[in-house]
N, C-alpha and C. Protein backbone atom coordinates (compact mmCIF):
# COMPACT_ATOMS: atom_id res chain seq x y z
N UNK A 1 0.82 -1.19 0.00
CA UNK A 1 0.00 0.00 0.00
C UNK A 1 0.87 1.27 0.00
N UNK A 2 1.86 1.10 0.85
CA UNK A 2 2.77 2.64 0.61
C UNK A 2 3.25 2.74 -0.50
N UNK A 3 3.40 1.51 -1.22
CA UNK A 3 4.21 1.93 -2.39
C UNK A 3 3.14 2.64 -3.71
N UNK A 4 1.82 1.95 -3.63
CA UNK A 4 1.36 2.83 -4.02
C UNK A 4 0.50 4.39 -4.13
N UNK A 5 0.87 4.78 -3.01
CA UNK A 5 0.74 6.14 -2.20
C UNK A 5 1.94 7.01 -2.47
N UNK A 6 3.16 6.77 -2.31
CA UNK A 6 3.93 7.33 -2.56
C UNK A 6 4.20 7.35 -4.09
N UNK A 7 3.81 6.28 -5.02
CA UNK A 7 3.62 6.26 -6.44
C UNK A 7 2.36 7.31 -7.24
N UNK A 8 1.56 7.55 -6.04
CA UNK A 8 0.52 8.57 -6.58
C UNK A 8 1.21 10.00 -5.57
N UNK A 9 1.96 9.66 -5.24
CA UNK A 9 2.56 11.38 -4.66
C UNK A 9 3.55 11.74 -5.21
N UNK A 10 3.98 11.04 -6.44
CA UNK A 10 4.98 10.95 -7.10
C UNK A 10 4.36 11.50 -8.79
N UNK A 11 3.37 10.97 -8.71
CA UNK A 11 2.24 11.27 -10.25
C UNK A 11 1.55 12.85 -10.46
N UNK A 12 1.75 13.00 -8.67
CA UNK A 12 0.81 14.12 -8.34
C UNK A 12 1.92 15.51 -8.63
N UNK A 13 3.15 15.16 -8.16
CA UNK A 13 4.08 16.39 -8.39
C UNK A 13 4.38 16.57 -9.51
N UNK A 14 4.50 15.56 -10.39
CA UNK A 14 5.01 15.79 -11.21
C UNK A 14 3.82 16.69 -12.75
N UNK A 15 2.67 15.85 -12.09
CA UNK A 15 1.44 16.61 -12.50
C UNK A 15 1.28 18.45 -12.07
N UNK A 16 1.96 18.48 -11.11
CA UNK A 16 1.67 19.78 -10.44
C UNK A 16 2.60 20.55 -11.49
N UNK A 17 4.47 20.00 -11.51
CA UNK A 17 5.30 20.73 -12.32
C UNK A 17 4.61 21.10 -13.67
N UNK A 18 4.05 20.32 -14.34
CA UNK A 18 3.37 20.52 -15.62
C UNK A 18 2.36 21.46 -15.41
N UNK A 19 1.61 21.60 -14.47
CA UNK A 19 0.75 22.59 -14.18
C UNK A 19 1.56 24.48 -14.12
N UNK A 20 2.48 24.04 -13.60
CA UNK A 20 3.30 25.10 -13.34
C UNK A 20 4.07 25.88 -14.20
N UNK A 21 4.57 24.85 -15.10
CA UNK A 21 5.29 25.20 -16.70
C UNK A 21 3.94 25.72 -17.30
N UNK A 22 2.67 25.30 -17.49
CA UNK A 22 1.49 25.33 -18.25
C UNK A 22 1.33 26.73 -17.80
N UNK A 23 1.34 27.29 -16.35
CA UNK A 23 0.89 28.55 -16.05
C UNK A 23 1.35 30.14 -16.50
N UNK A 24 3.09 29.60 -16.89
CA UNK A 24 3.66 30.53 -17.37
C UNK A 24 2.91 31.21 -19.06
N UNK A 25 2.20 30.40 -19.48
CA UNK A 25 1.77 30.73 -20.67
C UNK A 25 0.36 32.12 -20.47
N UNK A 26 -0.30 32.04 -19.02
CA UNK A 26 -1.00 32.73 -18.31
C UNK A 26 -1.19 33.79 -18.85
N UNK A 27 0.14 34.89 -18.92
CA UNK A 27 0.54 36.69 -19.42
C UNK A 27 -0.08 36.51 -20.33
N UNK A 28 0.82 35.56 -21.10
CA UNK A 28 0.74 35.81 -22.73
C UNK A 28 -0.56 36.12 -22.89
N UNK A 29 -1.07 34.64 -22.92
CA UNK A 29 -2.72 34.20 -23.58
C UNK A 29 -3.21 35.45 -22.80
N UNK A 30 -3.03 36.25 -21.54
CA UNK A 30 -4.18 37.61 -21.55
C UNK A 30 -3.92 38.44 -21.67
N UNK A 31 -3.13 39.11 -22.90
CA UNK A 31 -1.75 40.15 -23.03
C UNK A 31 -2.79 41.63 -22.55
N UNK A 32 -3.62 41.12 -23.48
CA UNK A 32 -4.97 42.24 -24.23
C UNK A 32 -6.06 42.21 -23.12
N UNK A 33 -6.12 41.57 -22.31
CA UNK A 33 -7.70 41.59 -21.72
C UNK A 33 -7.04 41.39 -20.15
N UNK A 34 -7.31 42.69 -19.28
CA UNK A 34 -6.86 42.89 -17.92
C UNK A 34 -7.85 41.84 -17.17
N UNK A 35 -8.85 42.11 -17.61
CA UNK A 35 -10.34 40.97 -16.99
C UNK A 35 -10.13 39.56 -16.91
N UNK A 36 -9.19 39.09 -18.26
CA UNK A 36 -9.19 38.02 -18.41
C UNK A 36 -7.87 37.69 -17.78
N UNK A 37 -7.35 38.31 -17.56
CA UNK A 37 -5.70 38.26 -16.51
C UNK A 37 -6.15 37.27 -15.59
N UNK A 38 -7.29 38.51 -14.56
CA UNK A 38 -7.67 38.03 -13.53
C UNK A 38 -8.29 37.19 -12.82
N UNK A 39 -9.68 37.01 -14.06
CA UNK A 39 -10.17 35.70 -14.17
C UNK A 39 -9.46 33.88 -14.43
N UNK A 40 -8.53 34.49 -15.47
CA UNK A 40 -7.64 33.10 -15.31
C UNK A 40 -6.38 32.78 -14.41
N UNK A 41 -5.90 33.67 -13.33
CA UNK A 41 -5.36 33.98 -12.41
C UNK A 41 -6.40 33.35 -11.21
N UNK A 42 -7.51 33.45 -10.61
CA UNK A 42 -8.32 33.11 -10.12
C UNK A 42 -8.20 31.56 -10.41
N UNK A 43 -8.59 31.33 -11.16
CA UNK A 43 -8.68 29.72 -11.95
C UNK A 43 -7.69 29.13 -11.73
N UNK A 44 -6.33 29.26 -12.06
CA UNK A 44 -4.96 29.13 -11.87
C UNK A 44 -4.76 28.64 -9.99
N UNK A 45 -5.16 29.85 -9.27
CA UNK A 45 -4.79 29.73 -8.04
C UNK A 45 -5.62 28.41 -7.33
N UNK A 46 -7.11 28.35 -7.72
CA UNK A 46 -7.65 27.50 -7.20
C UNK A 46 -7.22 25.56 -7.81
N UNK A 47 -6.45 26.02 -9.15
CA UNK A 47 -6.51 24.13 -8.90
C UNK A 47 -4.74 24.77 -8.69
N UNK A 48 -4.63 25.49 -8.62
CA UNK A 48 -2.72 24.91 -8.17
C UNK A 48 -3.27 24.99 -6.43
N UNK A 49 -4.18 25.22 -5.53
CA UNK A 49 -4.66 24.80 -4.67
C UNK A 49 -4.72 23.63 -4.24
N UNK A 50 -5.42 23.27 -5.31
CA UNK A 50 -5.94 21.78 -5.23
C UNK A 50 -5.29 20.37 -5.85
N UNK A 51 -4.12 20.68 -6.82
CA UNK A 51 -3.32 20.13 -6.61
C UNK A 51 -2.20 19.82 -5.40
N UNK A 52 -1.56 21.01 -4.59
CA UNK A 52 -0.81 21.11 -3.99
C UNK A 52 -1.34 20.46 -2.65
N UNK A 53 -2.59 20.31 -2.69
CA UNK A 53 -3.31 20.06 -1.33
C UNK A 53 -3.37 18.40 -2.01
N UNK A 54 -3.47 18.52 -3.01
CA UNK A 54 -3.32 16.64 -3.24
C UNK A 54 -2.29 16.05 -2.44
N UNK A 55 -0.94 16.55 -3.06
CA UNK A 55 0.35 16.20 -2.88
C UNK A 55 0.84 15.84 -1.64
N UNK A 56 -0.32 17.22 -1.09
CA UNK A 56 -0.04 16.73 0.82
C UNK A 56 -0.26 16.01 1.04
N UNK A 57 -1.59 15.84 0.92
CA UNK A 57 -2.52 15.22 1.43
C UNK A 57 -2.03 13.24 1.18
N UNK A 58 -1.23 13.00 0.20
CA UNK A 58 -1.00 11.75 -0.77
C UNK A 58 0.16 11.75 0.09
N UNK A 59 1.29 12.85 0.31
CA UNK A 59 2.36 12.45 1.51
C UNK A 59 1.99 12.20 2.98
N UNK A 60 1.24 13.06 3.19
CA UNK A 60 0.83 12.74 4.89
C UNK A 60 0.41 11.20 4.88
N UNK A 61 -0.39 10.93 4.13
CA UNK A 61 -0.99 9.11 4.64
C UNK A 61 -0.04 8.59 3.99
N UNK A 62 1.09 8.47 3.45
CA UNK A 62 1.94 7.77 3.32
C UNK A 62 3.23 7.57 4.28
N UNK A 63 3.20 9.20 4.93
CA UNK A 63 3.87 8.93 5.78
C UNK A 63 3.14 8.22 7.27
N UNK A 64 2.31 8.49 7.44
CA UNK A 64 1.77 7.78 8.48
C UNK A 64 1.22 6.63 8.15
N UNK A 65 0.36 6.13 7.14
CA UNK A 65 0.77 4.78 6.92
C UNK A 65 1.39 3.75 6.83
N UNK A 66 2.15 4.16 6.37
CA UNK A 66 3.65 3.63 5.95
C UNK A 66 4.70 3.88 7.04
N UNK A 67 4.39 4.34 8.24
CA UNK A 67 5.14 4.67 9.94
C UNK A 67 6.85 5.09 9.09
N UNK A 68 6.92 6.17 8.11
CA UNK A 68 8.17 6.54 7.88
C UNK A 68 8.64 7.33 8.43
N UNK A 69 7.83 7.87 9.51
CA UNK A 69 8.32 9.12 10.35
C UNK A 69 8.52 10.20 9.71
N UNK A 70 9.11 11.45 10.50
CA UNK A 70 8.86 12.82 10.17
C UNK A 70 10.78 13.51 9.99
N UNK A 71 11.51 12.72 8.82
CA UNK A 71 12.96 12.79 8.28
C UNK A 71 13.15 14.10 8.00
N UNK A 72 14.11 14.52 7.72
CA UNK A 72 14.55 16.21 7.16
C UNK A 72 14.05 16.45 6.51
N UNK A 73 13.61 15.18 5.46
CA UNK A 73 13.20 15.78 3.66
C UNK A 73 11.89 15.85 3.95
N UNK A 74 11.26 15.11 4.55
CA UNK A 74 9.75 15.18 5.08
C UNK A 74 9.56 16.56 5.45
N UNK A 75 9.99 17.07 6.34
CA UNK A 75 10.23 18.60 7.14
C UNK A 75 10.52 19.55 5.68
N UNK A 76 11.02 19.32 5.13
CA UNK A 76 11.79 20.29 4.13
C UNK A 76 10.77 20.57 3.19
N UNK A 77 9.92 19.02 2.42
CA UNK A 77 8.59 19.23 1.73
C UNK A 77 7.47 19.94 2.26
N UNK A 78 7.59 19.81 3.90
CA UNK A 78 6.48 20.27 4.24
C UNK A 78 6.57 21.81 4.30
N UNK A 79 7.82 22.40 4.76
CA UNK A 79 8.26 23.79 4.32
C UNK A 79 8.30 24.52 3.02
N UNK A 80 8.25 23.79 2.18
CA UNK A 80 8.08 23.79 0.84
C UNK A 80 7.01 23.92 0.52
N UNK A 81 6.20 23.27 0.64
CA UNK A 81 4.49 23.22 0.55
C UNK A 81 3.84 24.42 0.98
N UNK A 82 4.18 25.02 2.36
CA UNK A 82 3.14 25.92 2.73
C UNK A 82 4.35 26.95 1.99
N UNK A 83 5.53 27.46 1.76
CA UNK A 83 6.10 28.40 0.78
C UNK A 83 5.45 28.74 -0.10
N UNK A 84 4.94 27.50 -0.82
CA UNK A 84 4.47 27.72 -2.16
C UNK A 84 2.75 28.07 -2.60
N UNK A 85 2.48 27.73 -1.56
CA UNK A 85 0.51 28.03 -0.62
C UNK A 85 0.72 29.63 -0.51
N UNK A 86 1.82 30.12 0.36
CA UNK A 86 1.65 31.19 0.92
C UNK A 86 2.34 32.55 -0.24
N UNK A 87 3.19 32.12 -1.02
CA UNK A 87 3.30 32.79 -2.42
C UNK A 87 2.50 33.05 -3.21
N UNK A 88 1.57 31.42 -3.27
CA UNK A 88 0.52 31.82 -4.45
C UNK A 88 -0.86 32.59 -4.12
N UNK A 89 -1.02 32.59 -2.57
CA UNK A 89 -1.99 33.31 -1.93
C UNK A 89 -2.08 34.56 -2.51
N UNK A 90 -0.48 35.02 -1.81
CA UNK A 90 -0.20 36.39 -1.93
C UNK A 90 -0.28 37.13 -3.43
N UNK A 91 0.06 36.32 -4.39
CA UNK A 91 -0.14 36.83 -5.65
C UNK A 91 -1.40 36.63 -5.92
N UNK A 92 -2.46 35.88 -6.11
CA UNK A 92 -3.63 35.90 -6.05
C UNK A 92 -4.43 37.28 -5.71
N UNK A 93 -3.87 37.29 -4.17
CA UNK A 93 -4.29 38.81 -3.50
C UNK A 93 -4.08 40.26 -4.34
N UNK A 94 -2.81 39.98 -4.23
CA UNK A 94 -2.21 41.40 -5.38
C UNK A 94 -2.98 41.36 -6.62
N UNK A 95 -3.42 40.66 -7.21
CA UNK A 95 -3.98 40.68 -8.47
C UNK A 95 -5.40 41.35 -8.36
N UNK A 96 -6.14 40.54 -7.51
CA UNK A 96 -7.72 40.58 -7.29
C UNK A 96 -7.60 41.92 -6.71
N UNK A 97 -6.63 43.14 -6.14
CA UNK A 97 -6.94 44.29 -5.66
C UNK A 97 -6.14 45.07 -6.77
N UNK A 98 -5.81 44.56 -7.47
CA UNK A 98 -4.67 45.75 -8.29
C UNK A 98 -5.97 46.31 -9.36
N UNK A 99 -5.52 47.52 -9.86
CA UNK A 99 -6.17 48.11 -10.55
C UNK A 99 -5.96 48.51 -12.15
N UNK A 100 -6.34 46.60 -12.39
CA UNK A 100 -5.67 46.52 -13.75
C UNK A 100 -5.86 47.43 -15.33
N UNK A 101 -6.78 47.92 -14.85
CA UNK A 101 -6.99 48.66 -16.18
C UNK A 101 -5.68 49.91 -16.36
N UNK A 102 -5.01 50.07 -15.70
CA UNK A 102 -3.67 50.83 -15.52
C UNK A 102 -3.26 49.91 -16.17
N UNK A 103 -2.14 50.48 -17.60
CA UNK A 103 -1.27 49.65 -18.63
C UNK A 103 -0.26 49.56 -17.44
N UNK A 104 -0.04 50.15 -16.91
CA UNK A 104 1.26 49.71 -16.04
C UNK A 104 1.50 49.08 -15.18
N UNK A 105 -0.12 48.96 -14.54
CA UNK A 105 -0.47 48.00 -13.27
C UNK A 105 -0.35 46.75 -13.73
N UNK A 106 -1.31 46.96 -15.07
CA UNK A 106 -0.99 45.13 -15.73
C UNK A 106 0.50 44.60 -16.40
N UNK A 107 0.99 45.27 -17.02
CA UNK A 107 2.65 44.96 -16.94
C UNK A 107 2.92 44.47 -16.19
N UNK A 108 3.45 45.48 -15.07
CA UNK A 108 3.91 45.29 -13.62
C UNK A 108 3.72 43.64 -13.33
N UNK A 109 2.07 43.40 -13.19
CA UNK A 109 1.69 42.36 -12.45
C UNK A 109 1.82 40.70 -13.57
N UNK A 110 2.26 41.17 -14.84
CA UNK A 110 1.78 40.23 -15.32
C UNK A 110 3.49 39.24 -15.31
N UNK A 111 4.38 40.64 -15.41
CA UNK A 111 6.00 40.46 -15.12
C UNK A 111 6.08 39.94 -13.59
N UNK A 112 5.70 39.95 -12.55
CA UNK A 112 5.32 39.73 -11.58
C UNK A 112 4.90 37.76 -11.53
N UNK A 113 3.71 37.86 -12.56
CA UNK A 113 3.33 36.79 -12.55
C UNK A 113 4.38 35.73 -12.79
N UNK A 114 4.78 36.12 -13.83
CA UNK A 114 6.22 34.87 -14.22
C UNK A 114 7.04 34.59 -13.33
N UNK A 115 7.70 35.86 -13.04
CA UNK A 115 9.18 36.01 -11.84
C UNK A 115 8.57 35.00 -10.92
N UNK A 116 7.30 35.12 -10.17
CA UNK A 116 6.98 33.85 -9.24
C UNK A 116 6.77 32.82 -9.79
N UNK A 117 6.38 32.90 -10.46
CA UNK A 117 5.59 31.30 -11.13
C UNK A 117 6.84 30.66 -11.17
N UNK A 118 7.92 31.15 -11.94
CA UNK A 118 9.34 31.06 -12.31
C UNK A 118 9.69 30.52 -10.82
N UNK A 119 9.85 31.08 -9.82
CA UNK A 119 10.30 31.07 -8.34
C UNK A 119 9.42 29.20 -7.82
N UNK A 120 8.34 29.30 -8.34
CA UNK A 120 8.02 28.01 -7.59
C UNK A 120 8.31 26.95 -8.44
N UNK A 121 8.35 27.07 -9.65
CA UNK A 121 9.19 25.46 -10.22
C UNK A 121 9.97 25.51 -10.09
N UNK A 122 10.85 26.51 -9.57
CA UNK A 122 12.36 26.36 -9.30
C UNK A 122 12.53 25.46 -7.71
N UNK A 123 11.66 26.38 -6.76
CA UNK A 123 11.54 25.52 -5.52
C UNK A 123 11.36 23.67 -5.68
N UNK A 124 9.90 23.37 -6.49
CA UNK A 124 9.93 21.97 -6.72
C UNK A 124 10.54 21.52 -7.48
N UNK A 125 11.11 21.88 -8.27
CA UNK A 125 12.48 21.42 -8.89
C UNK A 125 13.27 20.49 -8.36
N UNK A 126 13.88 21.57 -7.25
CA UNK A 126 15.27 20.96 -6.35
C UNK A 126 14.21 20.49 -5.48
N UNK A 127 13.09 20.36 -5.15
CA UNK A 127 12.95 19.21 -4.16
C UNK A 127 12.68 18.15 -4.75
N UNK A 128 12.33 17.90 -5.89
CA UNK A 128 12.36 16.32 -6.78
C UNK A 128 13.61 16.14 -6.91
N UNK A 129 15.03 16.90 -7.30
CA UNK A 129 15.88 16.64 -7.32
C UNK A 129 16.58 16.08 -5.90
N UNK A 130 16.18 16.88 -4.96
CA UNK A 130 16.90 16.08 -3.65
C UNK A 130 16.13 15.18 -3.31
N UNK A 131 14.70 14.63 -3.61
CA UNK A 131 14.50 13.27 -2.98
C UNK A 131 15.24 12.33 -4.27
N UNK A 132 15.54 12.67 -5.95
CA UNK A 132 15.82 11.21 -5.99
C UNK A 132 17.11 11.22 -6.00
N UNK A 133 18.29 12.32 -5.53
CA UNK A 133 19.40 11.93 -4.51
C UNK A 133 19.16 11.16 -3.82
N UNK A 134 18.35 11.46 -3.32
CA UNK A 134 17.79 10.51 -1.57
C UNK A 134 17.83 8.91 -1.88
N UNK A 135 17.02 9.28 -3.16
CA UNK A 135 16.61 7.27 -3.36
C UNK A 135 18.19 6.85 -4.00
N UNK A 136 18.59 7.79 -4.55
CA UNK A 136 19.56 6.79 -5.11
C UNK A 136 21.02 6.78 -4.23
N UNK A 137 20.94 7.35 -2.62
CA UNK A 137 21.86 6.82 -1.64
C UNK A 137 23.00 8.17 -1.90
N UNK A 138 22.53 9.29 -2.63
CA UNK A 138 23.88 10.34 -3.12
C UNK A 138 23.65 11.22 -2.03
N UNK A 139 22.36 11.45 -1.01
CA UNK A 139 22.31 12.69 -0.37
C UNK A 139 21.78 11.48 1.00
N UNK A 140 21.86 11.75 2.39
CA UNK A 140 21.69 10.88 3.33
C UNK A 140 21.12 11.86 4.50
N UNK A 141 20.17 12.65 4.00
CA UNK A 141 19.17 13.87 4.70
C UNK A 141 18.34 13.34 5.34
């Protein structure tokens, strides 16, 4: 059973990264329409929500199922997790109050949008990279 828990928390991140590469396309597709920024910004935040809350949710019962205890990298994902909750909040926020019909507000925010978006596949990046150090015996965290 853990193995396939941790095989669907494994399906789930990597589902999330694709979500994440997918989001950068966001600006573009609403270069022209401030409305539609925000609206698909909205949309965006709620399933990268609901992915990210998968991921937990698919590690926590694996770790307690599976009695693997609470390791560095465990600690480190879980620091990771709410980082990336509490980033995308915050941009969410900034968006839904900014006052996009300003050409400059939407610039601003849409340059904004990437630089983070950019910032959190970089975060899950190196944490897929340091767990499969982990598995393959190169990092001992």
């Amino acid at each position: 059973m853990i193995e396939e828990m941790l095989a669907a928390h494994s399906v789930l991140v990597k589902v999330f990264l694709g979500f994440l590469v997918g989001g950068l396309f966001i600006p573009m597709m609403t270069a022209k329409n401030p409305l539609g920024f925000r609206k698909a910004s909205f949309i965006y935040t709620m399933i990268f929500q609901a992915i990210a809350t998968m991921i937990a949710f698919a590690g926590i019962v694996a770790v307690f199922a599976g009695d693997l205890g609470w390791s560095v990298t465990t600690i480190i994902m879980v620091v990771v997790w709410a980082v990336l909750m509490y980033i995308e909040i915050k941009k969410y926020k900034l968006i839904k109050i900014a006052n996009l019909q300003n050409e400059d507000a939407h610039k601003l925010l849409k340059g904004a949008f990437l630089k983070i978006s950019s910032v959190q596949i970089l975060l899950v990046v190196i944490m897929v990279i340091l767990m499969i150090l982990k598995a393959k015996g190169v990092v001992t965290i």
